[in-house]
C-alpha atoms as a PDB file:
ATOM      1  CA  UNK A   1     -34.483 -41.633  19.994  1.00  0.00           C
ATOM      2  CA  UNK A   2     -33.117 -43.034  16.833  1.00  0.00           C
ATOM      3  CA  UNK A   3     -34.878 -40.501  14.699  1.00  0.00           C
ATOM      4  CA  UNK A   4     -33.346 -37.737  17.078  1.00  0.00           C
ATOM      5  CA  UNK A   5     -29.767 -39.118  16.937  1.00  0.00           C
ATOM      6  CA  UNK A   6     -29.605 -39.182  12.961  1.00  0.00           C
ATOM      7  CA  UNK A   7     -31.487 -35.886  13.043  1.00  0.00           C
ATOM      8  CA  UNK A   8     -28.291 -34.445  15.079  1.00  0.00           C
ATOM      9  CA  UNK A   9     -25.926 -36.702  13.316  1.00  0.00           C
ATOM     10  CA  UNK A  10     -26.865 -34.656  10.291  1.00  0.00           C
ATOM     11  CA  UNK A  11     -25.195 -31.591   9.373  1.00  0.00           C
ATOM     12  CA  UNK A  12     -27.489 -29.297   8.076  1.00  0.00           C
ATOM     13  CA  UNK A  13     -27.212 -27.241   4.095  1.00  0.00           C
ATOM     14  CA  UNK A  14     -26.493 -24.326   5.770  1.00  0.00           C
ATOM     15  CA  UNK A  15     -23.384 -25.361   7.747  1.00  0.00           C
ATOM     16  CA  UNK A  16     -22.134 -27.451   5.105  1.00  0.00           C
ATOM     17  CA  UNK A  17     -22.592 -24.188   2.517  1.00  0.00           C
ATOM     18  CA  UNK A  18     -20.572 -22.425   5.272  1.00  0.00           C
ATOM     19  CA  UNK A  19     -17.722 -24.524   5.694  1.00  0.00           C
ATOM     20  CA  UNK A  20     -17.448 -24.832   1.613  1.00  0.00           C
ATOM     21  CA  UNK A  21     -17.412 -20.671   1.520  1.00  0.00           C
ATOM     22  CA  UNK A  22     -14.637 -20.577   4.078  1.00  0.00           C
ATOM     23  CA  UNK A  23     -12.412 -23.439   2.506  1.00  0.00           C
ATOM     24  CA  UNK A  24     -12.906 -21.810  -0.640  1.00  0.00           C
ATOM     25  CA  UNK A  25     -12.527 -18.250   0.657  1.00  0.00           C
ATOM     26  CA  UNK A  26      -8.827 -20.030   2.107  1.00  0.00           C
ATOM     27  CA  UNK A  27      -7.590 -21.818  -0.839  1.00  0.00           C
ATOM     28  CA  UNK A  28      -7.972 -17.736  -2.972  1.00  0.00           C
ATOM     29  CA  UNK A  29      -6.652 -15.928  -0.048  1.00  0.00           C
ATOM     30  CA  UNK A  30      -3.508 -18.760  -0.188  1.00  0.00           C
ATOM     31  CA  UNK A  31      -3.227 -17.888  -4.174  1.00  0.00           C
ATOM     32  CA  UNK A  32      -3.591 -14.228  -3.676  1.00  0.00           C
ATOM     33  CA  UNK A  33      -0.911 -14.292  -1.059  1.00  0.00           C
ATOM     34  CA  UNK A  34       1.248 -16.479  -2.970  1.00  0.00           C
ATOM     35  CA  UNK A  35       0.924 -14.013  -5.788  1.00  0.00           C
ATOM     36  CA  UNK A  36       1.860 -10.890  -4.921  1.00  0.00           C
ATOM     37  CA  UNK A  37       4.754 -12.163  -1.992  1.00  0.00           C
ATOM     38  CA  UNK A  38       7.487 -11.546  -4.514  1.00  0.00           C
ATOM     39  CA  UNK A  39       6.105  -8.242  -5.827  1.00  0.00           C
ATOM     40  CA  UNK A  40       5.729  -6.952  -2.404  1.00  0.00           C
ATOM     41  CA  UNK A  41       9.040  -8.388  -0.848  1.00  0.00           C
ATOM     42  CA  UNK A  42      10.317  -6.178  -3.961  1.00  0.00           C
ATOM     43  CA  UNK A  43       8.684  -3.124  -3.165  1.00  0.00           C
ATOM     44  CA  UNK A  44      10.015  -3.751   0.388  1.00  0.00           C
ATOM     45  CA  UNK A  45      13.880  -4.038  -0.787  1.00  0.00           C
ATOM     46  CA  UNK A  46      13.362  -1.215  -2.412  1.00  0.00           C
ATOM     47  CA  UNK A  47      11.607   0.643   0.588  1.00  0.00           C
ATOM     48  CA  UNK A  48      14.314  -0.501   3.465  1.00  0.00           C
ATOM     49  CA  UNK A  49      17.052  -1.731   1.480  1.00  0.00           C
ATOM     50  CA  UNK A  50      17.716  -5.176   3.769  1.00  0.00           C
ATOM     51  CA  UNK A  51      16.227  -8.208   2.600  1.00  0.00           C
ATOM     52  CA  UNK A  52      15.876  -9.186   6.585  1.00  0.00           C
ATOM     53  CA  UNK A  53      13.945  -6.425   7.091  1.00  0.00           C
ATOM     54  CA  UNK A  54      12.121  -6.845   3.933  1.00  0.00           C
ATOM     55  CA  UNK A  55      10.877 -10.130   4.932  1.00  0.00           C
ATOM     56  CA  UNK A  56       9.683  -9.192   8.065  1.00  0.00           C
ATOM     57  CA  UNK A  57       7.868  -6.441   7.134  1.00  0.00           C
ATOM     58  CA  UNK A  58       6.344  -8.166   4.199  1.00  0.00           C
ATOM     59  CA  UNK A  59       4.951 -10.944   7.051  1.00  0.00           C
ATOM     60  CA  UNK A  60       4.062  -8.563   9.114  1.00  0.00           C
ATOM     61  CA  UNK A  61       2.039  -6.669   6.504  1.00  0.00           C
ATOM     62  CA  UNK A  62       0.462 -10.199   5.375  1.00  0.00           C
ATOM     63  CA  UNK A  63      -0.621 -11.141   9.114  1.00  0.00           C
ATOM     64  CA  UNK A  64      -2.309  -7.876   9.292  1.00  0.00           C
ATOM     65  CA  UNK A  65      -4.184  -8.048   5.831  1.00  0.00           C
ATOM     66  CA  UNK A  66      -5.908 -11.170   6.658  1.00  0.00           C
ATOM     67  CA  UNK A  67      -6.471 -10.405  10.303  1.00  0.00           C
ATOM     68  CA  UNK A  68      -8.236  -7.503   9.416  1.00  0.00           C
ATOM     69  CA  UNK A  69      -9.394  -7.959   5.645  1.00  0.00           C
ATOM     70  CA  UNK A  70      -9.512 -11.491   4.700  1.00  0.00           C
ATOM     71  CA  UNK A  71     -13.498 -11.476   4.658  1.00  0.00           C
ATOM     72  CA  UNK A  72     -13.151  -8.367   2.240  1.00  0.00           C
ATOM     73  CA  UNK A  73     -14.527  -8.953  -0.997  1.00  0.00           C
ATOM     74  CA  UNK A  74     -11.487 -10.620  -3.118  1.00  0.00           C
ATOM     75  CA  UNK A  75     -11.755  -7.486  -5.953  1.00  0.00           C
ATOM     76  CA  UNK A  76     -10.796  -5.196  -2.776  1.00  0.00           C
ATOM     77  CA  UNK A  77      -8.241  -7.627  -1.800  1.00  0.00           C
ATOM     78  CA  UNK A  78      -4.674  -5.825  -3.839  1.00  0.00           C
ATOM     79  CA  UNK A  79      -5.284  -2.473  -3.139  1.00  0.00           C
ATOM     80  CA  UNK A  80      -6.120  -3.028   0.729  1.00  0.00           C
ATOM     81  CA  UNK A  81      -2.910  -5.219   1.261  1.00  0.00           C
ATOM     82  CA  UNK A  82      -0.910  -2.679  -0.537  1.00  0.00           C
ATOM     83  CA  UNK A  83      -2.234  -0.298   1.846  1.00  0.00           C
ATOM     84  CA  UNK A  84      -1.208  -2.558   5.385  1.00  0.00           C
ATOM     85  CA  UNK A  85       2.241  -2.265   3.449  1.00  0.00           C
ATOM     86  CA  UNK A  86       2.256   1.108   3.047  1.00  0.00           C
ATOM     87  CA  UNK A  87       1.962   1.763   6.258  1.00  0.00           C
ATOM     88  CA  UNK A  88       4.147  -0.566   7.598  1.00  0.00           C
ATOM     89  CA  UNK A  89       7.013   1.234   5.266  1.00  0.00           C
ATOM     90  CA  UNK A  90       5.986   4.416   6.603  1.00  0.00           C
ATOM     91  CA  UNK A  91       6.536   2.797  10.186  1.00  0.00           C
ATOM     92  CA  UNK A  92       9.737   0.945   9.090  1.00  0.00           C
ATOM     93  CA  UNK A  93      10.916   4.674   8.374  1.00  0.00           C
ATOM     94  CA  UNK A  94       9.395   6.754  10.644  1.00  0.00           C
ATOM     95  CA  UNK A  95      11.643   4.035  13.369  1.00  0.00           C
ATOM     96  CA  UNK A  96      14.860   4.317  11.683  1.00  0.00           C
ATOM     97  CA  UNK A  97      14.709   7.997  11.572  1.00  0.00           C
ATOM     98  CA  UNK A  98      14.069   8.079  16.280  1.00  0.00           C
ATOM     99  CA  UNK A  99      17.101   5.527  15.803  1.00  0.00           C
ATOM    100  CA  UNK A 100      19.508   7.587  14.083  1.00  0.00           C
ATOM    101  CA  UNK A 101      18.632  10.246  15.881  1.00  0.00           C
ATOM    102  CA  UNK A 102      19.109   8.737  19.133  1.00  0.00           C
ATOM    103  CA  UNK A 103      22.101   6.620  18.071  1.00  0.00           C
ATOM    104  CA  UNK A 104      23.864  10.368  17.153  1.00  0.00           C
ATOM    105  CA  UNK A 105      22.940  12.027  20.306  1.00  0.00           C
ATOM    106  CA  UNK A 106      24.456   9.218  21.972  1.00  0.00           C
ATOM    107  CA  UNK A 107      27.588   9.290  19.789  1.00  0.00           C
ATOM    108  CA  UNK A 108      28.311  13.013  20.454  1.00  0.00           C
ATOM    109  CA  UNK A 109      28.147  11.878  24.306  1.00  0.00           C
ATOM    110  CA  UNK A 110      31.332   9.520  23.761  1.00  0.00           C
ATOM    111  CA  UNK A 111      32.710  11.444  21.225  1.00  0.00           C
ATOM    112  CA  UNK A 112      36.226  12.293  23.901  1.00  0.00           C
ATOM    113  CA  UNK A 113      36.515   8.567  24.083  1.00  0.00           C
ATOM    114  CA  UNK A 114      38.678   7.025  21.479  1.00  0.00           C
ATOM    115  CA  UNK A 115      38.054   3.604  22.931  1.00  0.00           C
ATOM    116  CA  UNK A 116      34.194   3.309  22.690  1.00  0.00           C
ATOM    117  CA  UNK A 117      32.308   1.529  20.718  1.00  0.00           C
ATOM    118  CA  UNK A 118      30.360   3.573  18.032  1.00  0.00           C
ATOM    119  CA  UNK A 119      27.054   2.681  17.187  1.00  0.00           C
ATOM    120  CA  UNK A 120      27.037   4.869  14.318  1.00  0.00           C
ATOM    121  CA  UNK A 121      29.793   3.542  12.330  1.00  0.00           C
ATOM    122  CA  UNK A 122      28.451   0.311  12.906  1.00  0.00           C
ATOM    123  CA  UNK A 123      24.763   0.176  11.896  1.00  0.00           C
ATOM    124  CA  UNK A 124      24.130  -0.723   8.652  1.00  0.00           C
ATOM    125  CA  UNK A 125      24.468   1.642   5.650  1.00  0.00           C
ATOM    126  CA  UNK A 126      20.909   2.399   4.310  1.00  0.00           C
ATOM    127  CA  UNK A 127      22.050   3.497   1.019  1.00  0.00           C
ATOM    128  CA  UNK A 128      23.687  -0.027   0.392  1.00  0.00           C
ATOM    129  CA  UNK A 129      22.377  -1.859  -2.652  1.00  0.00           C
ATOM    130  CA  UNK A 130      21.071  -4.765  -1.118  1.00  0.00           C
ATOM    131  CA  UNK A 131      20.066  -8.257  -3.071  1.00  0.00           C
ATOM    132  CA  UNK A 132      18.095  -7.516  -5.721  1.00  0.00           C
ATOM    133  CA  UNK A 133      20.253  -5.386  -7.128  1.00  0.00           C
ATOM    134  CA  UNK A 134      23.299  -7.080  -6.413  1.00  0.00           C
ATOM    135  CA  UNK A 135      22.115  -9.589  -8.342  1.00  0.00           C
ATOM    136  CA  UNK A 136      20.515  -7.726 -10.861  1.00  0.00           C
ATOM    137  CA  UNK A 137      21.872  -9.241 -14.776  1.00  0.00           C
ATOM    138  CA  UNK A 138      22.523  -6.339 -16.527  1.00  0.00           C
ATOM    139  CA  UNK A 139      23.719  -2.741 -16.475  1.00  0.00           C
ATOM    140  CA  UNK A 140      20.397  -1.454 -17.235  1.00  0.00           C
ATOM    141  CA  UNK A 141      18.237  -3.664 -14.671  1.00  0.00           C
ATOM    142  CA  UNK A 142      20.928  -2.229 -11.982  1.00  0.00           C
ATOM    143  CA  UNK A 143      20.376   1.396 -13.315  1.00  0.00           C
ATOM    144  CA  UNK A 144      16.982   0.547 -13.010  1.00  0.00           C
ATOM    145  CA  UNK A 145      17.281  -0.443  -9.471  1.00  0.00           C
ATOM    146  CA  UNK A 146      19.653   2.055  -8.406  1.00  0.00           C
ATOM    147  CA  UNK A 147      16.850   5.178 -10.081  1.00  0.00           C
ATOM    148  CA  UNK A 148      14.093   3.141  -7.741  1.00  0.00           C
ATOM    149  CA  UNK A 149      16.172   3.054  -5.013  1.00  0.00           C
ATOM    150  CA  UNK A 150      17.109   7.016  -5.166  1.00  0.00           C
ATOM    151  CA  UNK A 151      13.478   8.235  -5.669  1.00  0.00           C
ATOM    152  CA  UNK A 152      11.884   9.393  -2.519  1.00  0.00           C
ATOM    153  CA  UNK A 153       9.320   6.751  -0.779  1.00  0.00           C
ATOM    154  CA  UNK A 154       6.205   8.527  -1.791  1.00  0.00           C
ATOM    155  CA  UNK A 155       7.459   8.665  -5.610  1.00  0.00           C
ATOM    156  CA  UNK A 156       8.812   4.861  -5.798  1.00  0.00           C
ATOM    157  CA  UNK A 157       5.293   4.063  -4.186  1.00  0.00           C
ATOM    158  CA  UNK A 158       3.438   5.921  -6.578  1.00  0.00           C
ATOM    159  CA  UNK A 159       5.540   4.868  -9.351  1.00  0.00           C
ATOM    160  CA  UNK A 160       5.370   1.259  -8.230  1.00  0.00           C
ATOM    161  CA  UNK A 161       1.539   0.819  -7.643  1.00  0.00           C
ATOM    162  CA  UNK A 162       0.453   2.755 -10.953  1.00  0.00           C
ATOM    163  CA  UNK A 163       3.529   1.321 -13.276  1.00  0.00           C
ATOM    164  CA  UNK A 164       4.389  -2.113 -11.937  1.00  0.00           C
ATOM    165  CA  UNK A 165       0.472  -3.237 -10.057  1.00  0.00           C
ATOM    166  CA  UNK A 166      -1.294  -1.732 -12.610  1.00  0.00           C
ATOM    167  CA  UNK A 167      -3.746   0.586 -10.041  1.00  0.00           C
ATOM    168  CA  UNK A 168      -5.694   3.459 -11.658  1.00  0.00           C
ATOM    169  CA  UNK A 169      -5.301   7.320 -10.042  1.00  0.00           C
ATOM    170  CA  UNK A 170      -8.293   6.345  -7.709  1.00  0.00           C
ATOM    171  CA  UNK A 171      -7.018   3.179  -6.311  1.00  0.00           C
ATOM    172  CA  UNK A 172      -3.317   4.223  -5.646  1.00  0.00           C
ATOM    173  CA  UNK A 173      -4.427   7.544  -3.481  1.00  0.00           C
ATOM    174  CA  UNK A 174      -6.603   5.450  -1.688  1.00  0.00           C
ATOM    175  CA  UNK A 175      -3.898   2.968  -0.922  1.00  0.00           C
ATOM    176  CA  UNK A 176      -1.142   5.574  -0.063  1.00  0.00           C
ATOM    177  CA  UNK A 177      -3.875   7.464   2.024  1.00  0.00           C
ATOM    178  CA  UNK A 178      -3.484  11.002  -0.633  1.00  0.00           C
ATOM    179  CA  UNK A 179      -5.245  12.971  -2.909  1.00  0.00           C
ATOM    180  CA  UNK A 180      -5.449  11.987  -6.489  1.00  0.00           C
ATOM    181  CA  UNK A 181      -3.705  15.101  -7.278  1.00  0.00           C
ATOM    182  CA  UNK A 182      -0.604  14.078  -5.153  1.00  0.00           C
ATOM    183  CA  UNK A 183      -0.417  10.282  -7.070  1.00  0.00           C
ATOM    184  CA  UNK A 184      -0.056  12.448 -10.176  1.00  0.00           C
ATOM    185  CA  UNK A 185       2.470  14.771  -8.665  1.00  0.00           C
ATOM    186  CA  UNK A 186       4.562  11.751  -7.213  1.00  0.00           C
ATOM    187  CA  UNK A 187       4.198  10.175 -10.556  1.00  0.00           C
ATOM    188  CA  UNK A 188       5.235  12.786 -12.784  1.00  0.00           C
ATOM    189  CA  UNK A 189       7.938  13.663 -10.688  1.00  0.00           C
ATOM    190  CA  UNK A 190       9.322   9.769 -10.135  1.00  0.00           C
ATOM    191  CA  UNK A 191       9.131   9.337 -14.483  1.00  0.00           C
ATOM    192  CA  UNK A 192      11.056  12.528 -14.411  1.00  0.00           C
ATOM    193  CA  UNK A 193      13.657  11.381 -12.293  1.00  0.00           C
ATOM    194  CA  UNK A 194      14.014   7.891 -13.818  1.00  0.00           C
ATOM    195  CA  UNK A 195      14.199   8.978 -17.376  1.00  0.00           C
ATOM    196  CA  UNK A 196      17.096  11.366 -16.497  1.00  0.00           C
ATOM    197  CA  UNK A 197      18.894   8.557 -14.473  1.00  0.00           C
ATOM    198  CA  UNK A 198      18.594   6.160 -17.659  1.00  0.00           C
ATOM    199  CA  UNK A 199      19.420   8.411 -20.216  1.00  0.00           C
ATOM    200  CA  UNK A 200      22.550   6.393 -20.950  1.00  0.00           C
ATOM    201  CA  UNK A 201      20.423   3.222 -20.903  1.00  0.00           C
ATOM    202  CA  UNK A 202      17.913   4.245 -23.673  1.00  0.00           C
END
C-alpha cells in the first residue's frame, strides 16, 4: 500500500513538463500582450476616434486572440492578433454605419417637431480628434495624426501594419484578409496622401 500511495503521490515527467510549457507559454503570451496594448489601442483611436471605444475594442480583440490563438506558435502570434483587430474595426464600422442610418430615418420622422429630442445632433462627432491627438506635442505629430486620421480604414491599416509593425507584403494581406496587390495599392495611395498633407511639415 505504501509503495502504491508514493507511486500516486508522485507526479509523473510528463505532467510536470506540461504544466512548465503552459506557465511558460502564459508568462510570453502576458509579455506579448503587454507589448503591443499601446500600439493597438493606437491603431484603434485612430480607427474609431473615442478612446472608450478604443479600449473596448482593443479587449475585445485581446479576449478573442487568446481564446482562439493562444496555443499558436508565438512567431504567428502579431500578425494573427492584428487580424482579430481588424476585424473587430471592420465590425466597429460596419455598426456605426446601421446606426446612423437608423438614427436619420428616425430623425426625418420627428423632423415637424421642434420639441424632440434629436439623436443626431447629439451622438458624438466621429471626425473629432480624440486623445491622442489632443495631446499630441507638436504641430507636426498633430499633422501627423490628423493625415492618419483622414486616410480611409483600409489605407491607415495598410499604412500602419507595413510602416509602424514592421509586416512584409505577405503578412499584412494576410492579416487584412486581401491580395498582396491591394496592400500595395492601399500603401501607395496612404504615402501619397500623407506626404501631400505634410508638405508644410517637411
Amino acid at each position: 500500500m505504501t509503495a502504491i500511495a508514493g507511486t500516486m503521490a508522485a507526479p509523473s515527467s510528463d505532467l510536470v513538463l506540461r504544466v512548465d510549457a503552459t506557465d511558460t507559454n502564459q508568462r510570453a503570451l502576458d509579455l506579448f500582450l503587454r507589448g503591443i496594448e499601446r500600439r493597438a489601442l493606437r491603431m484603434a483611436e485612430f480607427a474609431c476616434g473615442n478612446r472608450d471605444d478604443a479600449l473596448d475594442l482593443v479587449q475585445d480583440a485581446m479576449c478573442a486572440f487568446v481564446k482562439n490563438y493562444a496555443a499558436k506558435p508565438q512567431t504567428e502570434w502579431a500578425p494573427l492578433f492584428h487580424r482579430v483587430l481588424d476585424s473587430r474595426f471592420n465590425d466597429f464600422h460596419r455598426r456605426r454605419n446601421v446606426r446612423s442610418r437608423w438614427l436619420a430615418v428616425f430623425d426625418r420622422k420627428h423632423d415637424n417637431d421642434d420639441d424632440a429630442f434629436d439623436p443626431v445632433e447629439q451622438a458624438e462627432d466621429a471626425q473629432e480628434p480624440g486623445p491622442m491627438l489632443r495631446l499630441a506635442g507638436n504641430e507636426a505629430g498633430k499633422a501627423l495624426d490628423a493625415a492618419l486620421k483622414a486616410l480611409p480604414l483600409r489605407q491607415r491599416q495598410a499604412f500602419l501594419l507595413r510602416m509602424w509593425e514592421g509586416f512584409d507584403v505577405a503578412t499584412t494581406a494576410q492579416t487584412m484578409a486581401c491580395s498582396e496587390g491591394s496592400v500595395k495599392t492601399h500603401l501607395s495611395r496612404a504615402l501619397t496622401a500623407l506626404r501631400r498633407a505634410l508638405e508644410d511639415h517637411q
